[in-house]
C-alpha atoms as a PDB file:
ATOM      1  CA  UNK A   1     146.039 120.138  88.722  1.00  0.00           C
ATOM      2  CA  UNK A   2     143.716 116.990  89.053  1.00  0.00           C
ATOM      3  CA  UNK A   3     140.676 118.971  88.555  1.00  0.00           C
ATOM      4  CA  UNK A   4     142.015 120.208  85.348  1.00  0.00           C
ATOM      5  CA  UNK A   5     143.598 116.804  84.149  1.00  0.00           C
ATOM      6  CA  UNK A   6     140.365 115.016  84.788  1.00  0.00           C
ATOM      7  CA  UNK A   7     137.906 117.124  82.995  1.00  0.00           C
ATOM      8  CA  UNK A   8     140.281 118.272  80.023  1.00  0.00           C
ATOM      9  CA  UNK A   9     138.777 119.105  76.859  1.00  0.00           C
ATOM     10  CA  UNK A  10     137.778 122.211  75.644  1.00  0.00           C
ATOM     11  CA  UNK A  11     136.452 125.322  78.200  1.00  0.00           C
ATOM     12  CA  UNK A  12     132.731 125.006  79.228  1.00  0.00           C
ATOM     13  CA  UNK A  13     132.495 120.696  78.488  1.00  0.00           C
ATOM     14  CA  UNK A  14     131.925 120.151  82.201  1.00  0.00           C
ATOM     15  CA  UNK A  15     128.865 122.380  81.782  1.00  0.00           C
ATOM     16  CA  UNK A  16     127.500 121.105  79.268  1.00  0.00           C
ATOM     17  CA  UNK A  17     127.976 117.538  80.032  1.00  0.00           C
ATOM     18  CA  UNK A  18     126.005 118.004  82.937  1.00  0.00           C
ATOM     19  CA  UNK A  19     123.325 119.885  81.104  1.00  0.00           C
ATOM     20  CA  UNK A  20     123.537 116.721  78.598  1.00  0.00           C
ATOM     21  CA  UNK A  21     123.129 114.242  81.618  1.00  0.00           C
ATOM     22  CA  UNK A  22     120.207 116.583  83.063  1.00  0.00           C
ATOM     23  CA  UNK A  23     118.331 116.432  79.867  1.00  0.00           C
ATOM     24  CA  UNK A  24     118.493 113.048  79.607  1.00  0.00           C
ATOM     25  CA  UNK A  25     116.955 112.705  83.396  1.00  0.00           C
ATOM     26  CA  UNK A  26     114.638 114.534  81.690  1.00  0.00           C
ATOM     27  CA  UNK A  27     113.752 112.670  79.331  1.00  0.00           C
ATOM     28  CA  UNK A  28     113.678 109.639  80.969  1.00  0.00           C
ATOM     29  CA  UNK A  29     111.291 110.483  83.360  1.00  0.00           C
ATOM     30  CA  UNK A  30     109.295 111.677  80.711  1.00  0.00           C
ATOM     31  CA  UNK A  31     109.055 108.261  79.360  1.00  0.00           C
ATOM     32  CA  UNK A  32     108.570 106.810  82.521  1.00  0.00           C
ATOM     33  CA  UNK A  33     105.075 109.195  83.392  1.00  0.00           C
ATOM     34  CA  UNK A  34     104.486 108.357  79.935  1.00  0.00           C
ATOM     35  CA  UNK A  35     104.419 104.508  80.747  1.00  0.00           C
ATOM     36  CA  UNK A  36     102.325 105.245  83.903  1.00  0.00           C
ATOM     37  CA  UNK A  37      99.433 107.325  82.030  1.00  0.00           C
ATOM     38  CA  UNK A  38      99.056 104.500  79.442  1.00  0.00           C
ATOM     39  CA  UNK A  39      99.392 101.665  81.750  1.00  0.00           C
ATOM     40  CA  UNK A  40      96.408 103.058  84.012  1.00  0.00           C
ATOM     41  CA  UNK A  41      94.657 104.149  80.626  1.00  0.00           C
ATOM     42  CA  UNK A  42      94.326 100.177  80.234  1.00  0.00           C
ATOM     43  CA  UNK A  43      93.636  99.071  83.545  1.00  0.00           C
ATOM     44  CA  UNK A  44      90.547  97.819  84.615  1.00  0.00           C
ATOM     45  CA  UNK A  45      88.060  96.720  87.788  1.00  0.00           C
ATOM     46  CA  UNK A  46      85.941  94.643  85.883  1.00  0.00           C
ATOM     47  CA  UNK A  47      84.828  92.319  88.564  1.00  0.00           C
ATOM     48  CA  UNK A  48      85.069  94.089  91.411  1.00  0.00           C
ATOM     49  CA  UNK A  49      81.347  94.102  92.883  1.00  0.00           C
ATOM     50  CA  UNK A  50      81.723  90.669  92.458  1.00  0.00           C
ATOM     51  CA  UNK A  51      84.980  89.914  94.634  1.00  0.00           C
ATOM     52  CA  UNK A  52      84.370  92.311  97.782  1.00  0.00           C
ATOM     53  CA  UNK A  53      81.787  93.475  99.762  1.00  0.00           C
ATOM     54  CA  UNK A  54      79.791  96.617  98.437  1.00  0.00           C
ATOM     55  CA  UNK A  55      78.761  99.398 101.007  1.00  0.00           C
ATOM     56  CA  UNK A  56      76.936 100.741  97.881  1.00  0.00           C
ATOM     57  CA  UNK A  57      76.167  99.051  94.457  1.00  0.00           C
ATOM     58  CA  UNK A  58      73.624 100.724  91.642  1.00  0.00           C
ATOM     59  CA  UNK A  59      73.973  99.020  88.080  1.00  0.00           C
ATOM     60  CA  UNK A  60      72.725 100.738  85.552  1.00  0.00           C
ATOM     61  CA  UNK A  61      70.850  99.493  82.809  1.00  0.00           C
ATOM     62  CA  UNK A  62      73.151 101.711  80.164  1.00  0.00           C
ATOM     63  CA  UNK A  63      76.240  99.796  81.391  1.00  0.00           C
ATOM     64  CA  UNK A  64      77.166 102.203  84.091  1.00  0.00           C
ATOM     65  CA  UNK A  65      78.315 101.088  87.757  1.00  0.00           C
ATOM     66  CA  UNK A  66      78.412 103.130  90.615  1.00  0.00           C
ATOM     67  CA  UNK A  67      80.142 101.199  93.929  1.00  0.00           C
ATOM     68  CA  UNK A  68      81.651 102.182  97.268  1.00  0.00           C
ATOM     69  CA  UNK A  69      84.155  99.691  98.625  1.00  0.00           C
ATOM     70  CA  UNK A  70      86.198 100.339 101.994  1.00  0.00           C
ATOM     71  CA  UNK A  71      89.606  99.683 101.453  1.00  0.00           C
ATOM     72  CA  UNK A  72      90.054  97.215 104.022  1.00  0.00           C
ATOM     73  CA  UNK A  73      87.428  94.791 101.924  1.00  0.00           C
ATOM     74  CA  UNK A  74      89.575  95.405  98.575  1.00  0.00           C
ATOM     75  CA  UNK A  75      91.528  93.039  97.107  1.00  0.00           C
ATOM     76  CA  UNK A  76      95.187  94.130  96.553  1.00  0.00           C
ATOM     77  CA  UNK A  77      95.304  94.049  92.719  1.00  0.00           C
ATOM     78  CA  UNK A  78      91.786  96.445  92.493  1.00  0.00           C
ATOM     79  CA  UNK A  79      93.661  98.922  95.465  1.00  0.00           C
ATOM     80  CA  UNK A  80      96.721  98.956  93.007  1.00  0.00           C
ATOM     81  CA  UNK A  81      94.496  99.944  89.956  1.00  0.00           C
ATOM     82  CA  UNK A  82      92.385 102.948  92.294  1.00  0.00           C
ATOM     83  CA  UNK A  83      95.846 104.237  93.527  1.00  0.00           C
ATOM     84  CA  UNK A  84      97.618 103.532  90.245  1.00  0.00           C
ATOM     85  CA  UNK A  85      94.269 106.039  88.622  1.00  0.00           C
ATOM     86  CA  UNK A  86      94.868 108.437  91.555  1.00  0.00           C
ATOM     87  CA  UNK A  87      98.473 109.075  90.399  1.00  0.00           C
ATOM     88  CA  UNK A  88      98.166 109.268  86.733  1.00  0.00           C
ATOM     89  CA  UNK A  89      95.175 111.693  87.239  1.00  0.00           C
ATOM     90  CA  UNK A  90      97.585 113.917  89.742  1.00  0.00           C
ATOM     91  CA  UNK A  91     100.375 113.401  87.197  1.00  0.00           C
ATOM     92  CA  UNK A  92      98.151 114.601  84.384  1.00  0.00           C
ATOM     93  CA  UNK A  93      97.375 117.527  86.302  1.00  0.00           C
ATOM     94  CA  UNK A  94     100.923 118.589  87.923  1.00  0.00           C
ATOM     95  CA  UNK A  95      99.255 118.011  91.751  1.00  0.00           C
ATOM     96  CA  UNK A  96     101.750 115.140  91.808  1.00  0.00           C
ATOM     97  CA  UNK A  97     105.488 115.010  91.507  1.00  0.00           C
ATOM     98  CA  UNK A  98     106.915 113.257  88.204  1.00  0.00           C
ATOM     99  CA  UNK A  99     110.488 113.851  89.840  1.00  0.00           C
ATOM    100  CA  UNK A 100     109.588 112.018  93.317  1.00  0.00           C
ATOM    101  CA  UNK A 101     107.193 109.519  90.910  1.00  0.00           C
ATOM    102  CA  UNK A 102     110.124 108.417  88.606  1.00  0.00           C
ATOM    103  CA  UNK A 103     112.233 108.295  91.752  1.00  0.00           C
ATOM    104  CA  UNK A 104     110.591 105.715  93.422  1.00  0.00           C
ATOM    105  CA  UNK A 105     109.887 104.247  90.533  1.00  0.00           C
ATOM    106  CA  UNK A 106     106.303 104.666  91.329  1.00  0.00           C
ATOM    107  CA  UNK A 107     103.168 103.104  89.325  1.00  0.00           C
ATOM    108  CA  UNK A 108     100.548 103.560  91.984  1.00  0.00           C
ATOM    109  CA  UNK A 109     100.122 105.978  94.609  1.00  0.00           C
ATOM    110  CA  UNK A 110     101.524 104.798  98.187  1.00  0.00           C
ATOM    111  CA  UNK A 111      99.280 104.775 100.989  1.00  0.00           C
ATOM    112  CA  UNK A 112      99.285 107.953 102.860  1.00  0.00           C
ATOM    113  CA  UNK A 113     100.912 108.264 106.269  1.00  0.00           C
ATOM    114  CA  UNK A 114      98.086 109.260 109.172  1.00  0.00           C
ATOM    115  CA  UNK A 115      95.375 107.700 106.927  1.00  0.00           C
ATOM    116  CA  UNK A 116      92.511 105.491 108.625  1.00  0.00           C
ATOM    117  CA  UNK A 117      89.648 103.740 106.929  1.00  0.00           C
ATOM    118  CA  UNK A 118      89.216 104.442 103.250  1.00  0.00           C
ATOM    119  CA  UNK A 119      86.088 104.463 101.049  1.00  0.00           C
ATOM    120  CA  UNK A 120      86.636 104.587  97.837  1.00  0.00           C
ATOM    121  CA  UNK A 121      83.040 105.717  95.569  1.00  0.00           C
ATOM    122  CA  UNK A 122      83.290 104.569  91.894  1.00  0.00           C
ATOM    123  CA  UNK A 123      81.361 105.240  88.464  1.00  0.00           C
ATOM    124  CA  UNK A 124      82.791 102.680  86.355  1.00  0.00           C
ATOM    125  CA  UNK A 125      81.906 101.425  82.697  1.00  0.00           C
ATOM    126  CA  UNK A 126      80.746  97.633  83.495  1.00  0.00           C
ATOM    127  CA  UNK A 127      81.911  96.166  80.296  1.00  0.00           C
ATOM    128  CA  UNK A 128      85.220  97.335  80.493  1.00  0.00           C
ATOM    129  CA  UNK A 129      85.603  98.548  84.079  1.00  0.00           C
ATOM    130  CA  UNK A 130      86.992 101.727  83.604  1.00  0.00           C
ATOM    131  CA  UNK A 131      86.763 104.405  86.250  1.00  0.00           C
ATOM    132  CA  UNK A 132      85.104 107.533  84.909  1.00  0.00           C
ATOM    133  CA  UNK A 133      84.287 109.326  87.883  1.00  0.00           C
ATOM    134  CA  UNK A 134      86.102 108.536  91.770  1.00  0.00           C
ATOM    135  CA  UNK A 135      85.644 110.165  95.222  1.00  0.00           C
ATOM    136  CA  UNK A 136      87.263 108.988  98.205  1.00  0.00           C
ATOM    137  CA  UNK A 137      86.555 109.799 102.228  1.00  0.00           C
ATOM    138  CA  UNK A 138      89.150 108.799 105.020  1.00  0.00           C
ATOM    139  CA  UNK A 139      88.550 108.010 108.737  1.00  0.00           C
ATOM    140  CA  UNK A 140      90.781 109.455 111.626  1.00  0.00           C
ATOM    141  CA  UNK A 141      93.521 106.934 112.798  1.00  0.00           C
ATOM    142  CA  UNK A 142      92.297 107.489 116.663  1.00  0.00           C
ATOM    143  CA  UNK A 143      91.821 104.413 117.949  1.00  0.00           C
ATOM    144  CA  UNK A 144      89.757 105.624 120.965  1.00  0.00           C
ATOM    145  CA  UNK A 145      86.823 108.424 120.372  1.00  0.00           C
ATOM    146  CA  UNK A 146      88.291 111.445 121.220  1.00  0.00           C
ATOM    147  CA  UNK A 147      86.891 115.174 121.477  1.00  0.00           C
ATOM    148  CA  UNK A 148      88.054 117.052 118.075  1.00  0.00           C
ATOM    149  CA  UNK A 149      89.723 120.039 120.167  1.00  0.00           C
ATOM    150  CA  UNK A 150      91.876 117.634 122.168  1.00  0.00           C
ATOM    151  CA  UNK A 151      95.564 118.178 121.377  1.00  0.00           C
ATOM    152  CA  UNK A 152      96.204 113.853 120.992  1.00  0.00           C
ATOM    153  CA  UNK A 153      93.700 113.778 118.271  1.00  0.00           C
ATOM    154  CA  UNK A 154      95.002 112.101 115.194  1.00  0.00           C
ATOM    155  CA  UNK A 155      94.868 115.177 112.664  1.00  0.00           C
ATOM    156  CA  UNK A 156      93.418 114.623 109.156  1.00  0.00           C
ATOM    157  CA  UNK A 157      96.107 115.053 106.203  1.00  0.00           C
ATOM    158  CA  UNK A 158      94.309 118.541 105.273  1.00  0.00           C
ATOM    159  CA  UNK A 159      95.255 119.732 108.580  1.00  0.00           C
ATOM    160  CA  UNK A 160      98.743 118.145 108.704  1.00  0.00           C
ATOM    161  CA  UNK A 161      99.172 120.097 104.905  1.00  0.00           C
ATOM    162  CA  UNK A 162      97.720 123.496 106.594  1.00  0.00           C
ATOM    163  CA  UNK A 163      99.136 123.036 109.756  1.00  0.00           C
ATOM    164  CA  UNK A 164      96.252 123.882 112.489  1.00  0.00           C
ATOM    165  CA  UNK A 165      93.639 121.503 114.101  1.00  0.00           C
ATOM    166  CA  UNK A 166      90.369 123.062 112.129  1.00  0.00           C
ATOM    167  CA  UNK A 167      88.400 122.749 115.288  1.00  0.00           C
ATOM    168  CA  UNK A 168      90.538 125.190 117.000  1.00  0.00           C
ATOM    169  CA  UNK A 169      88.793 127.868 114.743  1.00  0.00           C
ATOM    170  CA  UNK A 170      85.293 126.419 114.090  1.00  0.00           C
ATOM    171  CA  UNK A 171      82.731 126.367 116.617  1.00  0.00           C
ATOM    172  CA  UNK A 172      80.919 123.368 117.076  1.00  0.00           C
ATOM    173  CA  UNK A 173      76.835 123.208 118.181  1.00  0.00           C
ATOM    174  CA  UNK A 174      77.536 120.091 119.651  1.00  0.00           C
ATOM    175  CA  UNK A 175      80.467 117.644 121.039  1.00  0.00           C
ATOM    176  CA  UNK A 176      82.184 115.834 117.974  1.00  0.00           C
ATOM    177  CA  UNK A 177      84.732 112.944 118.227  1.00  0.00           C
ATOM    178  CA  UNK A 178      87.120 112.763 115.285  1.00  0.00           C
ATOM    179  CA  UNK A 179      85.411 108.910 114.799  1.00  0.00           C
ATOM    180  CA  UNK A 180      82.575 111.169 113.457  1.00  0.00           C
ATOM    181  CA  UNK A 181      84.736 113.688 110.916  1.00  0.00           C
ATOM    182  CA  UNK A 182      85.539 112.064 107.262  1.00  0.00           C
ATOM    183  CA  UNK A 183      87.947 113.827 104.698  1.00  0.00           C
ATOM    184  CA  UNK A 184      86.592 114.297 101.712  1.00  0.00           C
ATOM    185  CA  UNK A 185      89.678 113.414  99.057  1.00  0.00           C
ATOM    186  CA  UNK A 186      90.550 113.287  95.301  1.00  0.00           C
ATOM    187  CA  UNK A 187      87.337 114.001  93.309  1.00  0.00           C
ATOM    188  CA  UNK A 188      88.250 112.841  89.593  1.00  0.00           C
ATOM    189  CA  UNK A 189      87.346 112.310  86.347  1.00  0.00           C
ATOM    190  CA  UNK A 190      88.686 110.242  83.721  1.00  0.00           C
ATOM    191  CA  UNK A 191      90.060 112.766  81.261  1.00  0.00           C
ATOM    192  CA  UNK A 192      87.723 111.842  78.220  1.00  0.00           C
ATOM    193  CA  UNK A 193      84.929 112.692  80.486  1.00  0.00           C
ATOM    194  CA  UNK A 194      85.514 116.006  79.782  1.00  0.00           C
ATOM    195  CA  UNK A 195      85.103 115.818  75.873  1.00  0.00           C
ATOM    196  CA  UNK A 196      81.156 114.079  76.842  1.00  0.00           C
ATOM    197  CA  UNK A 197      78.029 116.167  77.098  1.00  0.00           C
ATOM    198  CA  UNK A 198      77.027 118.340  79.685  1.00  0.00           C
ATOM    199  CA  UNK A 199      74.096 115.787  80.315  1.00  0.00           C
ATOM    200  CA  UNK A 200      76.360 112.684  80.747  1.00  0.00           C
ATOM    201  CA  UNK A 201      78.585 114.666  83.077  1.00  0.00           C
ATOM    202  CA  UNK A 202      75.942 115.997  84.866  1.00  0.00           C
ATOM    203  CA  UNK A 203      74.319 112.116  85.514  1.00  0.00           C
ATOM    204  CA  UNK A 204      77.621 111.046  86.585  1.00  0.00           C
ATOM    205  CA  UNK A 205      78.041 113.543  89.050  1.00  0.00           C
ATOM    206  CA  UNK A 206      74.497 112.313  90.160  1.00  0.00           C
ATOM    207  CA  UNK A 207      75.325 108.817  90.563  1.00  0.00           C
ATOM    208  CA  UNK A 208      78.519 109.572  92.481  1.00  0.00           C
ATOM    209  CA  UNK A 209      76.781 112.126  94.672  1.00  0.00           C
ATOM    210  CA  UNK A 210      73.978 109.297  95.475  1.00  0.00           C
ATOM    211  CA  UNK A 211      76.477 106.361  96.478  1.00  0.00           C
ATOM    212  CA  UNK A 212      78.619 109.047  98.070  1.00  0.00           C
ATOM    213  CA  UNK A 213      75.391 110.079 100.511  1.00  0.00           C
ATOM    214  CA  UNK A 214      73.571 106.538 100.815  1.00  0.00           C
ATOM    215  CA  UNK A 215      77.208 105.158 102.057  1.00  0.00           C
ATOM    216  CA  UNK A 216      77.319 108.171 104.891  1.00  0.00           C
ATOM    217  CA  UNK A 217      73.682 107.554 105.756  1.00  0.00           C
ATOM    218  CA  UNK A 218      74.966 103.820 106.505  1.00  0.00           C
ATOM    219  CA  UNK A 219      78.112 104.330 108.361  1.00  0.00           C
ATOM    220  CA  UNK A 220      78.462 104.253 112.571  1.00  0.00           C
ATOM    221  CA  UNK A 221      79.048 106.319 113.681  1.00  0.00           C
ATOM    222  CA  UNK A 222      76.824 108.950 111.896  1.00  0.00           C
ATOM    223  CA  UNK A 223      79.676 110.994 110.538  1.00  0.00           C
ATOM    224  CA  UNK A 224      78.528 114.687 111.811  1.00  0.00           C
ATOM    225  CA  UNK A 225      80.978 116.684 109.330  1.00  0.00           C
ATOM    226  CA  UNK A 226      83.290 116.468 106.269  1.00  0.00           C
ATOM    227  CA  UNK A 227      86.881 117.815 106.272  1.00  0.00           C
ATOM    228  CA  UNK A 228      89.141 118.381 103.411  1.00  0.00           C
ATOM    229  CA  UNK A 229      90.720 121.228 100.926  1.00  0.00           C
ATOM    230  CA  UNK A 230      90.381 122.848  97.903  1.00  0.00           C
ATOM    231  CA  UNK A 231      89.838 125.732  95.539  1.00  0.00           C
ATOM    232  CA  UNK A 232      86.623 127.475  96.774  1.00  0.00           C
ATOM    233  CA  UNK A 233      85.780 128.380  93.017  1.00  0.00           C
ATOM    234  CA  UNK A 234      85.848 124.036  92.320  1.00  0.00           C
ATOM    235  CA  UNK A 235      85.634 121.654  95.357  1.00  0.00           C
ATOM    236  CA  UNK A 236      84.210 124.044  98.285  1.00  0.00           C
ATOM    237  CA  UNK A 237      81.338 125.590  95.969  1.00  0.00           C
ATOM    238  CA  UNK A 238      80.557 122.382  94.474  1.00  0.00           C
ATOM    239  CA  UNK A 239      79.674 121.176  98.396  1.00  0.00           C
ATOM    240  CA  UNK A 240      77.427 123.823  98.714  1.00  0.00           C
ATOM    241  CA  UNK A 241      75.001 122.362  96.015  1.00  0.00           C
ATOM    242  CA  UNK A 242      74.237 119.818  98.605  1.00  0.00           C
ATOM    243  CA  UNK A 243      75.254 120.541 102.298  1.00  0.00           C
ATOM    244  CA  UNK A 244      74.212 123.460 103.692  1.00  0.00           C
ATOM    245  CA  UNK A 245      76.541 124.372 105.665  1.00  0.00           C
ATOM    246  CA  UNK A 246      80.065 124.946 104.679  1.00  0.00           C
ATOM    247  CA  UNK A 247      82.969 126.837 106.664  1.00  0.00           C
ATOM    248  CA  UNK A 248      86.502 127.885 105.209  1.00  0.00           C
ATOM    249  CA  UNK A 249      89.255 129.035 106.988  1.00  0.00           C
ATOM    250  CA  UNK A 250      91.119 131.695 105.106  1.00  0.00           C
ATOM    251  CA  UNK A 251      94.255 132.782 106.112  1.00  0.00           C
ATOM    252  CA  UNK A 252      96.606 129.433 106.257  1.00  0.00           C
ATOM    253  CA  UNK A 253      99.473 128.273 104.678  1.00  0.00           C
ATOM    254  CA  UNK A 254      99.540 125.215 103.008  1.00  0.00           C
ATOM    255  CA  UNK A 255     102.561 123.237 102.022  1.00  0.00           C
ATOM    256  CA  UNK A 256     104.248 119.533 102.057  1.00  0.00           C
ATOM    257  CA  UNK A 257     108.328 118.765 101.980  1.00  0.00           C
ATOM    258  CA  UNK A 258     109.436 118.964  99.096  1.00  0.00           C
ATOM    259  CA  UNK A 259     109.705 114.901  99.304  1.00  0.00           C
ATOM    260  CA  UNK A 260     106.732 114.363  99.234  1.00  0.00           C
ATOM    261  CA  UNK A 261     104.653 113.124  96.246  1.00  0.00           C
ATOM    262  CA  UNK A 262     102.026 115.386  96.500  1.00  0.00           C
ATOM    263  CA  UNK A 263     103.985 118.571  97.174  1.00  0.00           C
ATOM    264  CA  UNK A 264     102.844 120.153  93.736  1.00  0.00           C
ATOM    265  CA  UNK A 265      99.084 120.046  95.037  1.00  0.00           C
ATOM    266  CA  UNK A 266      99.776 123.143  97.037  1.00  0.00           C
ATOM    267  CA  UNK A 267     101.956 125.190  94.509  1.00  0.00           C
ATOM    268  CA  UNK A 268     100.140 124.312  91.264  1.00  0.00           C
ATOM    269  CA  UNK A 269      96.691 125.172  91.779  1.00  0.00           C
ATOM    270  CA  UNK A 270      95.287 128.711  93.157  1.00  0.00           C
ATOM    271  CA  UNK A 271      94.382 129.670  96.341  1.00  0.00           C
ATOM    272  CA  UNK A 272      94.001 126.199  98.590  1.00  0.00           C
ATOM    273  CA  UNK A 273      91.687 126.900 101.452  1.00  0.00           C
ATOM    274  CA  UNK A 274      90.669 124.107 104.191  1.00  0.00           C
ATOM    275  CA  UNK A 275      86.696 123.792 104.726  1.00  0.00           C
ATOM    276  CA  UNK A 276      84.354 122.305 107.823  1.00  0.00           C
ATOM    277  CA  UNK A 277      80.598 121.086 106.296  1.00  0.00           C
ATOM    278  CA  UNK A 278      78.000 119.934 108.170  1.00  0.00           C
ATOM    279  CA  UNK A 279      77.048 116.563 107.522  1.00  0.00           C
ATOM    280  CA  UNK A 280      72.706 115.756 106.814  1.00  0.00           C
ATOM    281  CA  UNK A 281      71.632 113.513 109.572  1.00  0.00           C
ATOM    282  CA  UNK A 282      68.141 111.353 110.097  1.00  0.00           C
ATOM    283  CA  UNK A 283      65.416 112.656 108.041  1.00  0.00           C
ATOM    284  CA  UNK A 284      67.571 115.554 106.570  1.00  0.00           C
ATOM    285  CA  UNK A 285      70.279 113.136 104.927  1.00  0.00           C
ATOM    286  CA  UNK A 286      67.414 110.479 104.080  1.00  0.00           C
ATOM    287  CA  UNK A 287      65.565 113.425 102.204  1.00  0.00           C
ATOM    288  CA  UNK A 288      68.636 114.578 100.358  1.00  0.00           C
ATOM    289  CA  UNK A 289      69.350 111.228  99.399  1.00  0.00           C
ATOM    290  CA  UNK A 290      65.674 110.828  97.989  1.00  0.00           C
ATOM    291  CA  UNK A 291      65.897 114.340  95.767  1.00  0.00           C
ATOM    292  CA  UNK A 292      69.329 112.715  94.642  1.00  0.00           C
ATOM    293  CA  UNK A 293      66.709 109.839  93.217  1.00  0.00           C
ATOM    294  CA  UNK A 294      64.324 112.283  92.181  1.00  0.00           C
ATOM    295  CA  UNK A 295      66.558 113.935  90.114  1.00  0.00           C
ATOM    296  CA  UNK A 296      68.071 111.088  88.027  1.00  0.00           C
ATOM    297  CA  UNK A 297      64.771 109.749  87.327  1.00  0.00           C
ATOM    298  CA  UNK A 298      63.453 112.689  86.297  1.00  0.00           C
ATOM    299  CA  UNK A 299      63.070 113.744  82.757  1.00  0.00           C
ATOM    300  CA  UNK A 300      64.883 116.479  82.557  1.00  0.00           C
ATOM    301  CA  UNK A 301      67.893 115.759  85.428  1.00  0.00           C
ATOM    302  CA  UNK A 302      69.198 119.676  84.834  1.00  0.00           C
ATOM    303  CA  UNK A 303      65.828 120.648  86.054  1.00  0.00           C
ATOM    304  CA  UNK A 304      65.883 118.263  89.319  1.00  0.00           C
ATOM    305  CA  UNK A 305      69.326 119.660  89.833  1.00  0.00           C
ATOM    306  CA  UNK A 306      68.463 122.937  89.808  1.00  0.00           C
ATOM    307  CA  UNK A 307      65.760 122.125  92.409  1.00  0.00           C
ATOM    308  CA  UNK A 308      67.886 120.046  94.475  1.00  0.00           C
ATOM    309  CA  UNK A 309      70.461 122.930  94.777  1.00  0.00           C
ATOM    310  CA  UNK A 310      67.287 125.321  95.466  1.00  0.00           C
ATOM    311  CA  UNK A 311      66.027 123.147  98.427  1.00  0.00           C
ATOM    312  CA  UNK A 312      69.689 122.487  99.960  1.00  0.00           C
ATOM    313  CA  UNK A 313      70.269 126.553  99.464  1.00  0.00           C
ATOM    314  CA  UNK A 314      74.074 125.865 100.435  1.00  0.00           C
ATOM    315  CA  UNK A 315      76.371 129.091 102.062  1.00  0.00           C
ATOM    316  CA  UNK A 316      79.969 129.140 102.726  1.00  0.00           C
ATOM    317  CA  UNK A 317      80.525 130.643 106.325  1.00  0.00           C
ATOM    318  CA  UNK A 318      84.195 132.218 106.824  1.00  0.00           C
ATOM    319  CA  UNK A 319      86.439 132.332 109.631  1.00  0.00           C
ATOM    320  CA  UNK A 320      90.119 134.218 109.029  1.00  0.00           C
ATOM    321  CA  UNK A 321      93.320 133.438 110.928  1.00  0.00           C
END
C-alpha cells in the first residue's frame, strides 16, 4: 500500500527515474574527468630545477629539460601537478577509475599505500613547463635492509597487485636486500607526443632513458634490479633495448578491489605480466650510460639506437607458476 502510494504514476516511472538519475551520474562525472584533463592540460613546472634539488638536470639548448627529483625534495604544489598528470594520463587511457575519481572528487592522484622513496624523471618544455615524457621508480618501505625472500619484507605494489613475492620464483646470483630493488612505474607521454615525428619521439625517449640511468648510477645503495609490470609487447620489451637481462613470471593473476583507483589497470589492458631485470653496475652501467650520450649526439640518433640495442642484446628469461 505505501510502496504503491509513494511511487504512483504511471507503470515502469520508478524505472526510469532511476535510469534518469543514473544518466545524469553519468554525465556528471563526465564533466568532472572533463575538468581534470583540461586543468592538467594547463598546468605547469616551470621553475622547478630552480626550487628543489636535482638528482639529474640536462637543459637543452632547443628548450627541452630533462630532471629527476625525489619526491621527498619536491615542493607540494609541483607533487600536485606530477600526480595531477599521472591521473589524467590513466584517465585518458581507462587504467584509472573515473567512477572512484569523481567520487573522491579527485584532481591528482593520492599517494600510494606501501610506497617508499619516489623519483620522479621528467622531459619537460622549459618555456612553458609542460611534461612531455615522465618515468617514475619507487623504493621499498623496509626500514631495515632485509633479504628479498624474507617473508617481513615490505612487498612492492606490483607484487601486492599479483599477489606473490617475485623472489620466491626468481633465482638470484647473489644476496639482494629489497633497499637495492626499485619499481619501475608509469612511463608516459603527453598525448600530443604522439602526433610528433618518429625522430622527436625517439630523442625524448633518449633523454629520459639517460637521466633515468645517470640517477641509478648515483643512488646508494647500487640498486641491483628493477621490479614492476606490464604488457610484454610495450613496457617489458622496451627494457630489453637496454638491460640485458629481463625475467617474467607468467602465470599470475593480477587484480586490485574494486575501490581502488587503479583497478582498471588490470582489466583494460592485455595480458599484465610482472618482470625481474638486472640492473648495469660499475663499468657496465657507466658504459651504457656513455652509448646513451653517444647516441644523442650522433648524427643520425636512429643509427646509435640501433647500435645501442645491438651492444645491450637484451632477452626476456621466463619462469611459469
Amino acid at each position: 500500500m505505501t510502496a504503491r502510494t509513494v511511487t504512483g504514476g504511471r507503470p515502469g516511472s520508478g524505472e526510469r527515474t532511476a535510469e534518469a538519475a543514473g544518466s545524469g551520474e553519468d554525465a556528471r562525472r563526465a564533466r568532472y574527468v572533463a575538468h581534470v584533463l583540461a586543468l592538467h592540460d594547463r598546468m605547469s613546472l616551470a621553475g622547478l630545477p630552480e626550487e628543489t634539488e636535482p638528482l639529474y638536470l640536462a637543459r637543452r639548448p632547443d628548450g627541452l629539460t630533462v630532471v629527476a627529483v625525489p619526491q621527498s625534495r619536491l615542493p607540494e604544489r609541483y607533487r600536485l601537478a606530477i600526480y595531477g598528470f599521472r591521473l589524467a594520463q590513466y584517465l585518458r587511457s581507462r587504467f584509472a577509475s573515473d567512477r572512484v575519481a569523481f567520487a573522491r572528487g579527485l584532481f591528482a592522484e593520492p599517494l600510494g599505500v606501501g610506497h617508499g622513496e619516489e623519483i620522479h624523471v621528467i622531459g619537460m618544455e622549459e618555456e612553458t613547463g609542460a611534461i612531455l615524457r615522465y618515468v617514475s621508480v619507487i623504493g621499498t618501505t623496509d626500514t631495515a635492509p632485509l633479504p628479498v625472500t624474507h617473508p617481513d619484507r615490505a612487498l612492492f605494489p606490483c607484487e601486492v597487485a599479483h599477489g606473490i613475492n617475485l623472489f620466491d620464483h626468481v633465482p638470484l646470483d647473489e644476496p639482494v636486500t629489497g633497499t637495492e630493488v626499485w619499481e619501475i612505474k608509469r612511463l608516459m607521454q603527453r598525448p600530443s607526443e604522439r602526433d610528433t615525428s618518429p625522430a622527436r619521439r625517439l630523442r625524448l625517449s633518449l633523454e629520459l632513458m639517460l637521466g633515468f640511468y645517470t640517477v641509478l648510477a648515483g643512488l646508494s645503495p647500487q640498486p641491483k634490479l628493477l621490479v614492476g609490470d606490464g604488457e610484454e609487447g610495450l613496457a617489458v620489451r622496451r627494457l630489453t633495448r637496454s638491460l640485458k637481462d629481463v625475467t617474467v613470471i607468467e602465470g599470475t593473476r593480477p587484480c586490485l578491489p574494486e575501490d581502488d583507483l587503479l583497478f582498471p589497470a588490470y582489466v583494460e589492458r592485455a595480458v599484465v605480466k610482472p618482470f625481474v631485470a638486472r640492473v648495469p653496475r660499475g663499468e657496465e652501467l657507466a658504459e651504457l650510460v656513455r652509448w646513451l650520450g653517444r647516441a644523442l649526439d650522433a648524427t643520425n640518433p636512429l643509427a646509435g639506437f640501433q647500435q645501442l640495442v645491438g651492444r645491450v642484446g637484451g632477452e626476456i628469461r621466463r619462469v611459469r607458476i
